[in-house]
N, C-alpha and C. Protein backbone atom coordinates (compact mmCIF):
# COMPACT_ATOMS: atom_id res chain seq x y z
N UNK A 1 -5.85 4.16 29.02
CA UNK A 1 -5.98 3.52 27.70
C UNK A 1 -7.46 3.36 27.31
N UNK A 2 -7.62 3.57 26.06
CA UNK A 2 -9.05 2.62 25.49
C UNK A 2 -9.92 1.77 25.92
N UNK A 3 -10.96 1.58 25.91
CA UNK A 3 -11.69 0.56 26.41
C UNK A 3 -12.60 0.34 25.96
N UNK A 4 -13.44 -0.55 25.53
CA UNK A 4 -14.86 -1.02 25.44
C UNK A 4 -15.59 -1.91 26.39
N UNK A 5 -16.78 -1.86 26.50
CA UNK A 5 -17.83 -2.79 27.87
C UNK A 5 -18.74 -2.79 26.72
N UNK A 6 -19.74 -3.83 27.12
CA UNK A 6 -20.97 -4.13 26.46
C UNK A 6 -20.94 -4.46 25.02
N UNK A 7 -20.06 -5.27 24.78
CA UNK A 7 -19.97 -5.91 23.06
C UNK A 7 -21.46 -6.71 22.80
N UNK A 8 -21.78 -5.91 22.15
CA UNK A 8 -23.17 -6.89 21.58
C UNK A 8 -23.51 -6.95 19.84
N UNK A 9 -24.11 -7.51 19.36
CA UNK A 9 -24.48 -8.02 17.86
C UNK A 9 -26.12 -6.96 17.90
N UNK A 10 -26.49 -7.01 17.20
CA UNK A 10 -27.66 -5.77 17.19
C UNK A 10 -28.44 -6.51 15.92
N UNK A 11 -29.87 -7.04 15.77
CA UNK A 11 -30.20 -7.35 14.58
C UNK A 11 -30.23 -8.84 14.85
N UNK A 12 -31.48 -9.88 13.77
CA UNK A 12 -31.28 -10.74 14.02
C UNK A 12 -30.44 -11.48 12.53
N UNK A 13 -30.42 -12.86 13.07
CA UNK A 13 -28.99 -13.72 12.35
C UNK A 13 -30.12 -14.54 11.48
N UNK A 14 -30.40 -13.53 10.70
CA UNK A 14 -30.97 -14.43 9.36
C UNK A 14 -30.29 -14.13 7.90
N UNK A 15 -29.75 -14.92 6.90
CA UNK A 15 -29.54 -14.51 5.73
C UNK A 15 -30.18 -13.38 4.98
N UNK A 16 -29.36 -12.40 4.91
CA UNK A 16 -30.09 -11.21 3.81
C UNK A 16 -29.93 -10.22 5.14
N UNK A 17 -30.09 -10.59 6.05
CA UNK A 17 -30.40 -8.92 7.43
C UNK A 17 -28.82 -8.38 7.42
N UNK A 18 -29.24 -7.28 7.89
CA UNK A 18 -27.53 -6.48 8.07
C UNK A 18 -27.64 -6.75 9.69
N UNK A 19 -26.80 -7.04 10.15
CA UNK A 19 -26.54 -6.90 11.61
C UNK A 19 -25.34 -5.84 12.08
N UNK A 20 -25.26 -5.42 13.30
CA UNK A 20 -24.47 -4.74 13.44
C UNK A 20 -23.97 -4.38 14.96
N UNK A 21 -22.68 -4.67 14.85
CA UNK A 21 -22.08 -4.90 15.94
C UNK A 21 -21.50 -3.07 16.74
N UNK A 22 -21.89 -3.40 18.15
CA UNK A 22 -21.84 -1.90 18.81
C UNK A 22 -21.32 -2.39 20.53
N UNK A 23 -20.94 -1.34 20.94
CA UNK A 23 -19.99 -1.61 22.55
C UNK A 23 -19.94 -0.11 22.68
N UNK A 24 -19.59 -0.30 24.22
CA UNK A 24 -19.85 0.95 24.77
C UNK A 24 -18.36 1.57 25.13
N UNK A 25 -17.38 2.90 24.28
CA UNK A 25 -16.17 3.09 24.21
C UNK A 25 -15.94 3.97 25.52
N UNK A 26 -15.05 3.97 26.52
CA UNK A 26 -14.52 4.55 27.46
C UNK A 26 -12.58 4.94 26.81
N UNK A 27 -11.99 6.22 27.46
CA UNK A 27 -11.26 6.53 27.03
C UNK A 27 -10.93 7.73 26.80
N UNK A 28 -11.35 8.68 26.63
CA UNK A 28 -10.77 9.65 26.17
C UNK A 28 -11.82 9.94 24.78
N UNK A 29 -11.27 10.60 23.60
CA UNK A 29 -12.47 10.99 22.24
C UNK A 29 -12.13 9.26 21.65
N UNK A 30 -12.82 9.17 20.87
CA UNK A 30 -12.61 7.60 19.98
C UNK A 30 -11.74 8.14 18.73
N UNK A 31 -10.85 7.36 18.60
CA UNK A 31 -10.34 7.50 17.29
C UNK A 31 -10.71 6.69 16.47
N UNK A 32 -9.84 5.85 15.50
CA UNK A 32 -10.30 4.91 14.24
C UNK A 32 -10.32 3.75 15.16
N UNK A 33 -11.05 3.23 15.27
CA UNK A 33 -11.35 2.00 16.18
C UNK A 33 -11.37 0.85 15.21
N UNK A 34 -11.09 -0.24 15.22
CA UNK A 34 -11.10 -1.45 14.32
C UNK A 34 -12.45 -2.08 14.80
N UNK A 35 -12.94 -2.92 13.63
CA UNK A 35 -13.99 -3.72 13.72
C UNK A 35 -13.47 -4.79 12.82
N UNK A 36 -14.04 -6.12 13.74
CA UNK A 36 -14.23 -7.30 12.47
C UNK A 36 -14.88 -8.12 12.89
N UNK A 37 -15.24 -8.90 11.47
CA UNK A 37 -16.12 -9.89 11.65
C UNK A 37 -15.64 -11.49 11.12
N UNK A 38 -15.83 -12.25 12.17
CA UNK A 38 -15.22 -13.97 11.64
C UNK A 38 -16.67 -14.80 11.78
N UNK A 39 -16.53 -15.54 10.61
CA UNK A 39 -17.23 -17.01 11.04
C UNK A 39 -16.09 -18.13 11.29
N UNK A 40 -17.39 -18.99 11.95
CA UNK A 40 -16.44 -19.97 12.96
C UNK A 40 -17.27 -21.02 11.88
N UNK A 41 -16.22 -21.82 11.04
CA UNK A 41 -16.32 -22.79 10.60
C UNK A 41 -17.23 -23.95 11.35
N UNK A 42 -18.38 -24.41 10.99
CA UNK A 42 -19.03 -26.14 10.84
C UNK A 42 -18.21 -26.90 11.42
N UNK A 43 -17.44 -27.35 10.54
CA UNK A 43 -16.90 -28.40 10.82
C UNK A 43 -15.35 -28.76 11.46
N UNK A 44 -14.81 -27.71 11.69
CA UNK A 44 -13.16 -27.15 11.84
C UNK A 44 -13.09 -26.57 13.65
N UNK A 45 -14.05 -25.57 13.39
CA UNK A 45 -14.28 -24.81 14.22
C UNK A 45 -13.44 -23.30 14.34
N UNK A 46 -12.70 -23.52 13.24
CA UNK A 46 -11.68 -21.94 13.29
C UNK A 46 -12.36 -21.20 12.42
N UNK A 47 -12.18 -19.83 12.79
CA UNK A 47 -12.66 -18.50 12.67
C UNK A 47 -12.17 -18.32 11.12
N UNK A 48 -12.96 -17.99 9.91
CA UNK A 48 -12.36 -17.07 9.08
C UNK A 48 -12.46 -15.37 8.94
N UNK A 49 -11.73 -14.96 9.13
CA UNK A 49 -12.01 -13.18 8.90
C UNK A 49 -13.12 -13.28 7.74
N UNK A 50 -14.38 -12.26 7.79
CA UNK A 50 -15.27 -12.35 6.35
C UNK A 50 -15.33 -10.74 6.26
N UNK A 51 -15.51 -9.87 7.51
CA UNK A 51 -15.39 -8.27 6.94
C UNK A 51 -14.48 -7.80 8.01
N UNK A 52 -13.66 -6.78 7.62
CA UNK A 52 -13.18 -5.78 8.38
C UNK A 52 -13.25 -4.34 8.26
N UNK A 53 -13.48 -3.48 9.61
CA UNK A 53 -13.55 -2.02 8.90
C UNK A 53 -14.84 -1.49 8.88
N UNK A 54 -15.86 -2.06 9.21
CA UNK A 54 -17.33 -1.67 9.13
C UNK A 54 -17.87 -1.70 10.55
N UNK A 55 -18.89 -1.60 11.17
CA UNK A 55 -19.61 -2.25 12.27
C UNK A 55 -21.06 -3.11 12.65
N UNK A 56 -21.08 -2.77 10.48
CA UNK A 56 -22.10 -3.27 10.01
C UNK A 56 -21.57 -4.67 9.35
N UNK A 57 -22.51 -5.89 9.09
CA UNK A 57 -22.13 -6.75 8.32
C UNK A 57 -23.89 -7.15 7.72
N UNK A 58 -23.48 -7.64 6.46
CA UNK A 58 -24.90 -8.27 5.45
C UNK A 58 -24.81 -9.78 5.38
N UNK A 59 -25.59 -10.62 6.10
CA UNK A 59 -25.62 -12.13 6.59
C UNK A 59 -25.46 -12.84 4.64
N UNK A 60 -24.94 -13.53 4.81
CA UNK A 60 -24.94 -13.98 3.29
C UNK A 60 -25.54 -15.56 3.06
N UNK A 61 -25.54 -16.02 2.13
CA UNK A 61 -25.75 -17.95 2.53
C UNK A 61 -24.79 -18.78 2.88
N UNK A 62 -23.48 -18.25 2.86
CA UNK A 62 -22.23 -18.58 3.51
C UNK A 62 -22.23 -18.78 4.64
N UNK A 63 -23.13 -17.46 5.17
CA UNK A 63 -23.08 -17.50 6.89
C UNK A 63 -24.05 -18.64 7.42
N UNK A 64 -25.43 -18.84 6.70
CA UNK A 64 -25.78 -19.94 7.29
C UNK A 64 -25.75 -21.32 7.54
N UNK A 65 -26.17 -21.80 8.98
CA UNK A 65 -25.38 -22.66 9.82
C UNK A 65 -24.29 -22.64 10.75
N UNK A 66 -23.74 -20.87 10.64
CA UNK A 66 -22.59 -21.09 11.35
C UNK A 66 -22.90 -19.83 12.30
N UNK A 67 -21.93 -19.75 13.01
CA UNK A 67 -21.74 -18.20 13.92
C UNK A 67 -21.15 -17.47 13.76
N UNK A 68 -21.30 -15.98 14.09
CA UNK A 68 -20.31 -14.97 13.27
C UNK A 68 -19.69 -14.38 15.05
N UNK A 69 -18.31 -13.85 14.94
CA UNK A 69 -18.22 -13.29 15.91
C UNK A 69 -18.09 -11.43 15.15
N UNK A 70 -18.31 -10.80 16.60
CA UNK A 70 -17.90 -9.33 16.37
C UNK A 70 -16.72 -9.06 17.07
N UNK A 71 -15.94 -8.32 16.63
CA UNK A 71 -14.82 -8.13 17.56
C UNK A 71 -14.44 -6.65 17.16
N UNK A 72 -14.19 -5.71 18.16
CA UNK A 72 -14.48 -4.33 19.16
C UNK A 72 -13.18 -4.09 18.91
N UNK A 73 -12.30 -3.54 18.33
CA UNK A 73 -10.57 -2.69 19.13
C UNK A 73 -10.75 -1.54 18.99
N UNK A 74 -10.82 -1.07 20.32
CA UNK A 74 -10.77 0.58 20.87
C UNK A 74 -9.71 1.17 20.37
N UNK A 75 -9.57 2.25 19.89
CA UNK A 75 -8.54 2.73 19.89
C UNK A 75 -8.86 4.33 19.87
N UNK A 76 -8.33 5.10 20.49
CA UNK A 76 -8.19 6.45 21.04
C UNK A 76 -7.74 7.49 20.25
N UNK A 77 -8.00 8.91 19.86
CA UNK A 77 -7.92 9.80 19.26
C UNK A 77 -6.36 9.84 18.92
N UNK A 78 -5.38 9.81 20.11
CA UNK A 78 -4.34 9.52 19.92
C UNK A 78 -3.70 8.37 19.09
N UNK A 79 -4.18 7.59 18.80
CA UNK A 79 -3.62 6.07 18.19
C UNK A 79 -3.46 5.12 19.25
N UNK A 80 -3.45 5.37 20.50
CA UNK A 80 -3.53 4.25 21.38
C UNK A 80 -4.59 3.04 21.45
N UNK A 81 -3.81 1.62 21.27
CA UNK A 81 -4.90 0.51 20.79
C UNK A 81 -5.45 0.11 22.48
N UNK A 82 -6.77 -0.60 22.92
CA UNK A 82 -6.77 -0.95 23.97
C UNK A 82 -7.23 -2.40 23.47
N UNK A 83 -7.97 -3.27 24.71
CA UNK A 83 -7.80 -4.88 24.60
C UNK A 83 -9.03 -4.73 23.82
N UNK A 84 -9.25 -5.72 23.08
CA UNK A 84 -10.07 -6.20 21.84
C UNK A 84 -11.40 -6.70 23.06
N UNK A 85 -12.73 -6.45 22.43
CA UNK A 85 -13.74 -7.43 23.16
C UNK A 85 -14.23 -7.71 22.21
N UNK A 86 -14.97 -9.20 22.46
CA UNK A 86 -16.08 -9.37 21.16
C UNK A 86 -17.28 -10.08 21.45
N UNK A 87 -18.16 -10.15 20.26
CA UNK A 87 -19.24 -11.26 20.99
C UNK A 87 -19.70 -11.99 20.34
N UNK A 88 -20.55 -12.93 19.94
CA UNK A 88 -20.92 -13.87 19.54
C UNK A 88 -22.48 -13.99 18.99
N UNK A 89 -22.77 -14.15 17.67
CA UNK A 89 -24.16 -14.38 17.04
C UNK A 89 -24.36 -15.96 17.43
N UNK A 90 -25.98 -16.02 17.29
CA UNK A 90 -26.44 -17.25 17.39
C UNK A 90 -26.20 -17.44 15.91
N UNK A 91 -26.64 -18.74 15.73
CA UNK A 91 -26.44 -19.82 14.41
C UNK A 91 -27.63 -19.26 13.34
N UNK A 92 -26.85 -18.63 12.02
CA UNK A 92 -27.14 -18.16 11.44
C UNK A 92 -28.59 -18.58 10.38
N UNK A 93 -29.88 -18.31 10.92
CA UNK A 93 -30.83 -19.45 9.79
C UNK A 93 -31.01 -18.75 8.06
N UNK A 94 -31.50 -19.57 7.68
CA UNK A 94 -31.36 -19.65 6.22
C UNK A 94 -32.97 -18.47 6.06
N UNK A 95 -32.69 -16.97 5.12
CA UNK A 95 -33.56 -15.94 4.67
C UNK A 95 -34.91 -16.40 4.03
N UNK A 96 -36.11 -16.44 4.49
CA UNK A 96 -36.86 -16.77 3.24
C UNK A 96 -37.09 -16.38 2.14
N UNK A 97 -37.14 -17.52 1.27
CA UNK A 97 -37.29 -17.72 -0.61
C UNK A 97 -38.80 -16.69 -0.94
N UNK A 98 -38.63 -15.41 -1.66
CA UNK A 98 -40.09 -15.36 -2.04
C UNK A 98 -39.83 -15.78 -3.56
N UNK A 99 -41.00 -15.87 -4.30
CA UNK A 99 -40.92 -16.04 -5.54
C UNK A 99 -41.61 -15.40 -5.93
């Protein structure tokens, strides 16, 4: 089956940067592999889905203060899904203002 090792965030966690989430695929050729991205609510602490489908994401002012996760599903030329990995941004700071 599918696999990924080494889930990491790439880029730093400032408003306005693109970051971009990458892992290392074992398996066979890669097929359409899923990507997504959640922030973990302030004050709740539950995850909202904010992108799916990319491996890229663009930090917004939404994101700051909070953490974004990345999350990895392998999936194989064939359509075979394997286990999801993901990882975790630090706390997102606020882009500086030019004027």
């Amino acid at each position: 089956p599918p696999s990924v090792s080494n889930v990491r965030i790439v880029g730093d966690a400032v408003e306005g940067i693109t970051i971009k989430g990458v892992g290392d695929y074992f398996g066979g050729r890669e097929g359409p592999s899923k990507f997504e991205w959640l922030r973990k609510n302030r004050d709740t602490g539950d995850f909202l889905l904010v992108s799916a489908g990319t491996s890229d994401y663009t930090l917004t002012k939404d994101d700051v203060g909070c953490c974004l996760t990345f999350v990895y599903i392998p999936i194989n030329f064939e359509g075979q899904e394997g286990k999801s990995l993901s990882a975790m941004s630090p706390v997102v700071k606020q882009g500086s203002v030019c004027f």
